[in-house]
PDB file of N, CA and C in Angstrom:
ATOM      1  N   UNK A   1       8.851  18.998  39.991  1.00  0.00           N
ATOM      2  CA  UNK A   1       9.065  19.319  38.599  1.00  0.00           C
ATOM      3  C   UNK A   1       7.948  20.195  38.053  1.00  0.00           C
ATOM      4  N   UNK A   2       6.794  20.383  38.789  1.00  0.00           N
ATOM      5  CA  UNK A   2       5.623  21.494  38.504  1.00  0.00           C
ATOM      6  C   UNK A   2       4.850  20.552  37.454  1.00  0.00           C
ATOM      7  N   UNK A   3       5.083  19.385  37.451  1.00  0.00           N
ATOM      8  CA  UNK A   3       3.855  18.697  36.379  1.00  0.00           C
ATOM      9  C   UNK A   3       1.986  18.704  36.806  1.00  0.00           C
ATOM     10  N   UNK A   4       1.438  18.274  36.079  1.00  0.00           N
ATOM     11  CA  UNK A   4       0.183  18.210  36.657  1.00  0.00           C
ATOM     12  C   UNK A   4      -0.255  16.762  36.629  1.00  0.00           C
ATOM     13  N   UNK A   5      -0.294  15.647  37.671  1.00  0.00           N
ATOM     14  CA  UNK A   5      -0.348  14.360  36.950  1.00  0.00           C
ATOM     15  C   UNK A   5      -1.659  14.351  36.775  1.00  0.00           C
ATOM     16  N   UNK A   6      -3.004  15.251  37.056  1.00  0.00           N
ATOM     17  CA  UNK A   6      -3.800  14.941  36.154  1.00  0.00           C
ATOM     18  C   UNK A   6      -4.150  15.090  35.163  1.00  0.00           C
ATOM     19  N   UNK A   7      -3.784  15.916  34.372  1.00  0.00           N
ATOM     20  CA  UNK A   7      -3.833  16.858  32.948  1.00  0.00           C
ATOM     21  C   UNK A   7      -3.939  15.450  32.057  1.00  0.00           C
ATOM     22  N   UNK A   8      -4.783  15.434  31.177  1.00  0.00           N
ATOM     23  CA  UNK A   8      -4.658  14.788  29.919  1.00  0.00           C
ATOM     24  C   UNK A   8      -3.652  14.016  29.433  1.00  0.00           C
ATOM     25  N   UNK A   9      -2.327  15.177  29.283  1.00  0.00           N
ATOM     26  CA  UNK A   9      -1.029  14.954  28.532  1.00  0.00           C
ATOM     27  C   UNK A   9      -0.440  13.857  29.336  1.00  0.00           C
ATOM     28  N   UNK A  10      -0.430  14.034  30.739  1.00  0.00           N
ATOM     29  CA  UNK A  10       0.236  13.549  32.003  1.00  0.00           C
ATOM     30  C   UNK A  10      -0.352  11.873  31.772  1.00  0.00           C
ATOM     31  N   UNK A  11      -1.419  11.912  31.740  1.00  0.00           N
ATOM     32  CA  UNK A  11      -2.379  10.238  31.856  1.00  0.00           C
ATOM     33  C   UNK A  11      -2.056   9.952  30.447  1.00  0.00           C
ATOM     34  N   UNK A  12      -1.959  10.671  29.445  1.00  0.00           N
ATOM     35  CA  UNK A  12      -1.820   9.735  28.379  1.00  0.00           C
ATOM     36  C   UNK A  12      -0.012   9.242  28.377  1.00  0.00           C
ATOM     37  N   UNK A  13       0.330   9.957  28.830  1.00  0.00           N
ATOM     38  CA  UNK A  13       2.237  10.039  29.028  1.00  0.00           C
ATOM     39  C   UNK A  13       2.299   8.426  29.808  1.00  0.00           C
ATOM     40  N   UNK A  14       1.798   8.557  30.498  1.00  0.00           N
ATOM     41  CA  UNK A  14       1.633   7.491  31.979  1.00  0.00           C
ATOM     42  C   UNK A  14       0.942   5.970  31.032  1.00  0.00           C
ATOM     43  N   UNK A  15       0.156   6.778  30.415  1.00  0.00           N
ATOM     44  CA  UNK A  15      -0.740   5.536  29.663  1.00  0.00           C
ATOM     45  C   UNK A  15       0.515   4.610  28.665  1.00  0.00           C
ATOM     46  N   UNK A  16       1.168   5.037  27.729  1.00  0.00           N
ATOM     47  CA  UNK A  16       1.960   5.157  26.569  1.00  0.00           C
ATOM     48  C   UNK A  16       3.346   4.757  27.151  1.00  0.00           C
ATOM     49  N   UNK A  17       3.576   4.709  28.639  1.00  0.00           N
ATOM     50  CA  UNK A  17       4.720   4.470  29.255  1.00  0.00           C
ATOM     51  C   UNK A  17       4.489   2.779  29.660  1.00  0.00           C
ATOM     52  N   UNK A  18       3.235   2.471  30.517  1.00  0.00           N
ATOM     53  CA  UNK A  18       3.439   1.447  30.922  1.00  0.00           C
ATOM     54  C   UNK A  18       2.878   0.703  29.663  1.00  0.00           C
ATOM     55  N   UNK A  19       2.199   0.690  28.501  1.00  0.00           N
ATOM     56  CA  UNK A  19       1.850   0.352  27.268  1.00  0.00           C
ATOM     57  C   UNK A  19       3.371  -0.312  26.815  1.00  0.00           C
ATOM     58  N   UNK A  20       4.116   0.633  26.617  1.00  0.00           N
ATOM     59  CA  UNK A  20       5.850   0.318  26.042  1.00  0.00           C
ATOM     60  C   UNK A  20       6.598  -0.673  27.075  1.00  0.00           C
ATOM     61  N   UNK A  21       5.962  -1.044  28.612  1.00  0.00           N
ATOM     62  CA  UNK A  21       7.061  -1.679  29.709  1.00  0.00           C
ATOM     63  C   UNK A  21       6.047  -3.140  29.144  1.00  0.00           C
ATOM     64  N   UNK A  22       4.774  -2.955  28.443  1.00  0.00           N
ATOM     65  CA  UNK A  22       4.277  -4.353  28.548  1.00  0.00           C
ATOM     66  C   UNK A  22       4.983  -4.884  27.332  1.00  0.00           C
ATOM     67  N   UNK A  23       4.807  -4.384  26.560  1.00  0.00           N
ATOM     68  CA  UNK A  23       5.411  -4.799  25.408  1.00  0.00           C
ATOM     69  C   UNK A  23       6.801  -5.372  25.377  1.00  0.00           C
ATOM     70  N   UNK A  24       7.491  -4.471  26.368  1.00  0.00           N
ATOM     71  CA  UNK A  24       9.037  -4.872  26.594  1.00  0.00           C
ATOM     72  C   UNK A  24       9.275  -6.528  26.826  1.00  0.00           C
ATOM     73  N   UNK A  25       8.438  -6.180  28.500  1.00  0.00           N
ATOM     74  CA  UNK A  25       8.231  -7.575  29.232  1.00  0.00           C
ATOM     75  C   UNK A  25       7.596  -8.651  27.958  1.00  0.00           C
ATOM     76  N   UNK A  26       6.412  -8.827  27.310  1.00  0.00           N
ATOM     77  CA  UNK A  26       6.265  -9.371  26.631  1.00  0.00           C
ATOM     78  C   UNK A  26       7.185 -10.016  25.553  1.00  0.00           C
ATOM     79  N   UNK A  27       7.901  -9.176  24.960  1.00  0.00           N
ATOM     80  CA  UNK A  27       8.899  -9.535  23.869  1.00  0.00           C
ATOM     81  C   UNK A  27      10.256 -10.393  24.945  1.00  0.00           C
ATOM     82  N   UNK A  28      10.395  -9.635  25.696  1.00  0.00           N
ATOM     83  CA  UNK A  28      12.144 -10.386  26.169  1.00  0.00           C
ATOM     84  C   UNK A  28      11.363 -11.708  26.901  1.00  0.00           C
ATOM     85  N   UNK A  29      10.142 -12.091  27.410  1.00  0.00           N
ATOM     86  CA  UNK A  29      10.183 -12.849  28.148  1.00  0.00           C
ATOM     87  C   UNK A  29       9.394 -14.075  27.083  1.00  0.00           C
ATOM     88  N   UNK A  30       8.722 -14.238  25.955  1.00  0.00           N
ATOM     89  CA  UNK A  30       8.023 -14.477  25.056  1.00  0.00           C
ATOM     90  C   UNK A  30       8.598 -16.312  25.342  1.00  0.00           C
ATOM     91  N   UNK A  31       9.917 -16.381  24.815  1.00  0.00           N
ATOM     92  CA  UNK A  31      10.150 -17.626  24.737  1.00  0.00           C
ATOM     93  C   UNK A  31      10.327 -18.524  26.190  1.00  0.00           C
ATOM     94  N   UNK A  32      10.311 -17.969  27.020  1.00  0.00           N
ATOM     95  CA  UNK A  32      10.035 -18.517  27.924  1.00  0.00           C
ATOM     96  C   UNK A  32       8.843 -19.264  28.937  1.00  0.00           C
ATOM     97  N   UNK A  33       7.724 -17.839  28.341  1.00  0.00           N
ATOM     98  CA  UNK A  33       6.491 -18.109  28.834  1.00  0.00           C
ATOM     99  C   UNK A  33       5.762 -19.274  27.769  1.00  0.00           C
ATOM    100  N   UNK A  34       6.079 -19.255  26.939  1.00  0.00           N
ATOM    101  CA  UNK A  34       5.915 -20.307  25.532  1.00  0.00           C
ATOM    102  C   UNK A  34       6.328 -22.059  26.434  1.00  0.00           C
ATOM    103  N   UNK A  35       7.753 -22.042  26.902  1.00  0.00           N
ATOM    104  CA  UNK A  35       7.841 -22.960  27.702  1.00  0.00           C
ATOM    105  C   UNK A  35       7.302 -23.538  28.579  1.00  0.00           C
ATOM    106  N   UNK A  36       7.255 -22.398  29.616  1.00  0.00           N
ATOM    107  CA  UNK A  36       6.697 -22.512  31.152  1.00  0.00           C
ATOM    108  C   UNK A  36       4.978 -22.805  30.871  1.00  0.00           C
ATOM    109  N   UNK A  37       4.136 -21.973  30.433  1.00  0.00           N
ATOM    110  CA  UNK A  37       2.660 -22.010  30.367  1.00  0.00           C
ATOM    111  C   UNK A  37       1.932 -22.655  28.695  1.00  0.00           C
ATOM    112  N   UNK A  38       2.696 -22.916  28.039  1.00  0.00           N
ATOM    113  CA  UNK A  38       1.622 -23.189  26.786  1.00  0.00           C
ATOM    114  C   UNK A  38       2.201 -24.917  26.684  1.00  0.00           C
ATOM    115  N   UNK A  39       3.501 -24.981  26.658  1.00  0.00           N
ATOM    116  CA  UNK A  39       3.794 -26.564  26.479  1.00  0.00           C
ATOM    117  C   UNK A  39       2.788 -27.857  26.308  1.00  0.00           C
ATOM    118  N   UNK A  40       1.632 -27.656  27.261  1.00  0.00           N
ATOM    119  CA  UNK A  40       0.377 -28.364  27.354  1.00  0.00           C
ATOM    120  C   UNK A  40      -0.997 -27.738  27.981  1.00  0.00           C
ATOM    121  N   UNK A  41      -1.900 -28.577  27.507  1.00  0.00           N
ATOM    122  CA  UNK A  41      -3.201 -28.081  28.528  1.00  0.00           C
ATOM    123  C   UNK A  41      -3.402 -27.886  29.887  1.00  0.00           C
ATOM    124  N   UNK A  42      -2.416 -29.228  30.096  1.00  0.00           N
ATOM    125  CA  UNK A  42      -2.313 -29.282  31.543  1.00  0.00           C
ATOM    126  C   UNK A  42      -1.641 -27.866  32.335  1.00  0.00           C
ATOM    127  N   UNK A  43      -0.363 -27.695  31.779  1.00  0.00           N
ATOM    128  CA  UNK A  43       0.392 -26.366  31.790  1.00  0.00           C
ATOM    129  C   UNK A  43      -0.324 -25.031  32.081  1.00  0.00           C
ATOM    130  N   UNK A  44      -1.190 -24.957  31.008  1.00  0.00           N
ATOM    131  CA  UNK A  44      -2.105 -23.634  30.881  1.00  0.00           C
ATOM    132  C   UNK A  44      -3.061 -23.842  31.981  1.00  0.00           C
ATOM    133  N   UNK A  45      -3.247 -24.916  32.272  1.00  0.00           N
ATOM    134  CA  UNK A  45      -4.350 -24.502  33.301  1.00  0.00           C
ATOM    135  C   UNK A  45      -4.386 -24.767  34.548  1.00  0.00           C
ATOM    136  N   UNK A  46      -3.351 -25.454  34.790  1.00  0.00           N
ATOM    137  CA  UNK A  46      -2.424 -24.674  36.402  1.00  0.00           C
ATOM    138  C   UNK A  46      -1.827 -23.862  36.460  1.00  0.00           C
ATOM    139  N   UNK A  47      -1.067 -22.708  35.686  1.00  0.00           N
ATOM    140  CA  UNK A  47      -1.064 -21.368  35.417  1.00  0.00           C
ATOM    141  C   UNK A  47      -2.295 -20.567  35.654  1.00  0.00           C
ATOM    142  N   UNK A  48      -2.988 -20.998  34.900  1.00  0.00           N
ATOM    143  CA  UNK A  48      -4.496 -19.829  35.013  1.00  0.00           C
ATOM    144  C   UNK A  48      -4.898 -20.167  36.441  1.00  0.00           C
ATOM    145  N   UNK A  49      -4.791 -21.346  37.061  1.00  0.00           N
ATOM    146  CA  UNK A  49      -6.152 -21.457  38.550  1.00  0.00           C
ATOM    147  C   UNK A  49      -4.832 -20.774  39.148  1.00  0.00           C
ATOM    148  N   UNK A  50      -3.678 -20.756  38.987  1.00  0.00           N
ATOM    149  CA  UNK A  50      -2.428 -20.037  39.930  1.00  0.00           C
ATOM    150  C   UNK A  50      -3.259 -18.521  40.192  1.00  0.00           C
ATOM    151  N   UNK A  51      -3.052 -18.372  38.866  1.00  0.00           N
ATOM    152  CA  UNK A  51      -3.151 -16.529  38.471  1.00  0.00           C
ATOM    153  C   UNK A  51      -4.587 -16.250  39.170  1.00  0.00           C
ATOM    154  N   UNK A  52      -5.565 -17.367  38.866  1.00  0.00           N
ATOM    155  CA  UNK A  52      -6.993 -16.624  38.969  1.00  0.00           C
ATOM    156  C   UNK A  52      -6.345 -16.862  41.533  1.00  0.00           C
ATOM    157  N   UNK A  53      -6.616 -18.094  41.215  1.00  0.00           N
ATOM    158  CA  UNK A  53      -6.376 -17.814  43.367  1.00  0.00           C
ATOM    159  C   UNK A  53      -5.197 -16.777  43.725  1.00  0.00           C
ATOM    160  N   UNK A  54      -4.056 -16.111  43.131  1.00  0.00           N
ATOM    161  CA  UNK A  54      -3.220 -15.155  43.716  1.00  0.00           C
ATOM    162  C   UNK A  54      -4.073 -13.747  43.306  1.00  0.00           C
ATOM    163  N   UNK A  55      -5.158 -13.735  42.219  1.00  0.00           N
ATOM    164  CA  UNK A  55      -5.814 -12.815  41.492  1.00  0.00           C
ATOM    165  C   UNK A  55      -6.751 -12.636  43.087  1.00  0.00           C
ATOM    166  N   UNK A  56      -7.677 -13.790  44.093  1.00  0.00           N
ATOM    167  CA  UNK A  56      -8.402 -13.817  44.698  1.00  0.00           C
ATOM    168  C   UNK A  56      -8.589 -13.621  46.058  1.00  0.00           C
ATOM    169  N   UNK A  57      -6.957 -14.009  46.716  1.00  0.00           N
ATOM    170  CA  UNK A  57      -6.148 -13.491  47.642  1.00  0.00           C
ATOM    171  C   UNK A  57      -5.887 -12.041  48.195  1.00  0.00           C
ATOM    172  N   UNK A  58      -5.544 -12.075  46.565  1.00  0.00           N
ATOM    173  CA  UNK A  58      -4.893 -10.523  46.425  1.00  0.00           C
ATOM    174  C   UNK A  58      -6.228  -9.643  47.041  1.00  0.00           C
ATOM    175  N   UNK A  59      -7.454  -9.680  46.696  1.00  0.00           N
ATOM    176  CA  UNK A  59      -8.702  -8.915  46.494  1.00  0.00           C
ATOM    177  C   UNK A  59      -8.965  -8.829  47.488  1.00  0.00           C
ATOM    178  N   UNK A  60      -9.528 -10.481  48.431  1.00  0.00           N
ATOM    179  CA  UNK A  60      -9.250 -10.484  50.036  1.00  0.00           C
ATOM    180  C   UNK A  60      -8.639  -9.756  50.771  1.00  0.00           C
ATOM    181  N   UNK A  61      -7.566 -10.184  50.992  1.00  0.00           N
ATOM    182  CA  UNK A  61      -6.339  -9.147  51.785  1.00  0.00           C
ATOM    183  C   UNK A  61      -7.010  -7.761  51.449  1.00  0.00           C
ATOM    184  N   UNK A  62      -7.008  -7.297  49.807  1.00  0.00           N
ATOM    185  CA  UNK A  62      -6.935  -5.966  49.928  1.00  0.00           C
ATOM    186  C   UNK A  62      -8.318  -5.037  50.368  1.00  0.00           C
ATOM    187  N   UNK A  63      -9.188  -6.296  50.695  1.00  0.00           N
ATOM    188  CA  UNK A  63     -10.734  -5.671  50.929  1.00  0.00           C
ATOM    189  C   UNK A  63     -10.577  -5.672  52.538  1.00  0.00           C
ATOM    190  N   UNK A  64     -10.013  -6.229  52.918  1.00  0.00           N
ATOM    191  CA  UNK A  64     -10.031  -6.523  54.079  1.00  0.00           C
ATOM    192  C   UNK A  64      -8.481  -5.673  54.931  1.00  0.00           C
ATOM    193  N   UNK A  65      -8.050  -4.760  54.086  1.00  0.00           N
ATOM    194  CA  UNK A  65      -7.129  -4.222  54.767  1.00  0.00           C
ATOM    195  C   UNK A  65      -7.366  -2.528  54.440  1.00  0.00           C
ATOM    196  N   UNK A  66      -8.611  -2.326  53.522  1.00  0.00           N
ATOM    197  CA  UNK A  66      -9.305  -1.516  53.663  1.00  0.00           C
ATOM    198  C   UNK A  66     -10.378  -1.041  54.466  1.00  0.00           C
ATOM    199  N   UNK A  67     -10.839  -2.327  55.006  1.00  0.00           N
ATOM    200  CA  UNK A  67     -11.705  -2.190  56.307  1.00  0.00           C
ATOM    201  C   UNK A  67     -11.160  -1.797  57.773  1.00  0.00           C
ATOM    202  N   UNK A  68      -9.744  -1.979  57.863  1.00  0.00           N
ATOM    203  CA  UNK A  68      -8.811  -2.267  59.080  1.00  0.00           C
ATOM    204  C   UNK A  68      -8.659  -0.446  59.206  1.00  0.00           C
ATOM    205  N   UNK A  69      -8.180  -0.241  57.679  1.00  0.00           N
ATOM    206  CA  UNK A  69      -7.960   1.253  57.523  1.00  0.00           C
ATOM    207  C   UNK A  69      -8.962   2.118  57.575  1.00  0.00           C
ATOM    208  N   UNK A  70     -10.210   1.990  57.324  1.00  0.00           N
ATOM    209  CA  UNK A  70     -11.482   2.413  57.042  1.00  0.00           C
ATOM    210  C   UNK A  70     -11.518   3.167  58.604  1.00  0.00           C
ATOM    211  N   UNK A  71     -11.402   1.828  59.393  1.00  0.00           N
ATOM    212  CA  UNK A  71     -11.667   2.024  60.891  1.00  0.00           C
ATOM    213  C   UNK A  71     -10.677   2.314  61.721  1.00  0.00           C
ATOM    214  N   UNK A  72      -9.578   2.744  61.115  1.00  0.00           N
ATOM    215  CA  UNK A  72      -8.650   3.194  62.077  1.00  0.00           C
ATOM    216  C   UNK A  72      -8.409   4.679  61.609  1.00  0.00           C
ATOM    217  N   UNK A  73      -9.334   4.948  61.130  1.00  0.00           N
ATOM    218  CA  UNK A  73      -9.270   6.260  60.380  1.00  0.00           C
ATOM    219  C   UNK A  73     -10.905   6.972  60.754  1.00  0.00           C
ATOM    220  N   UNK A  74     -11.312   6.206  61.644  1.00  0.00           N
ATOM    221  CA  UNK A  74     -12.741   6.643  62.122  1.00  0.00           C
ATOM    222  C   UNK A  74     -13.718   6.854  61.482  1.00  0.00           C
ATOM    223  N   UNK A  75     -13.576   6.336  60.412  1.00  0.00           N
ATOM    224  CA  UNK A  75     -14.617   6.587  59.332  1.00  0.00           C
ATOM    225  C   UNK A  75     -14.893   7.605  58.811  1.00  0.00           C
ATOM    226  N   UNK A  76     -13.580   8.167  58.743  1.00  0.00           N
ATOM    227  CA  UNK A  76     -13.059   9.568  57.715  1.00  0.00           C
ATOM    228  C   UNK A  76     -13.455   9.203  56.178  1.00  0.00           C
ATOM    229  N   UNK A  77     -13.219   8.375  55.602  1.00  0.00           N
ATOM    230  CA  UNK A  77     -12.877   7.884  54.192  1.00  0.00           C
ATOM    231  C   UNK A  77     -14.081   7.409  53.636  1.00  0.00           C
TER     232      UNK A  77
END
């Protein structure tokens, strides 16, 4: 399409796009997450240690599958 995705216009376009998908998600899913995570203390905070260990996993794996790549790439990168 000849865009430039780094140009200014492009990142703020990009910015202002996923800004509007949070909001979306937020609003349609609102009464639910109200259910699922706030109901109690208890609730909220086996949610959060969920989020924070899939948050910690995630980092693992991805540090560690940057090293795999690092070196299979000869230490190009």
């Amino acid at each position: 399409m000849g865009l430039d995705a780094t140009s200014a216009e492009m990142t703020f376009l990009l910015v202002m796009l996923h800004t509007g998908t949070m909001f979306a998600v937020i609003a349609c899913f609102r009464s639910s997450w109200r259910v699922s995570f706030f109901r109690s203390a208890a609730a909220f905070r086996q949610a959060a240690a969920r989020s924070i260990g899939a948050t910690a996993v995630t980092g693992v794996v991805g540090l560690a599958l940057l090293e795999v790549l690092k070196r299979a790439a000869g230490g190009r990168t």
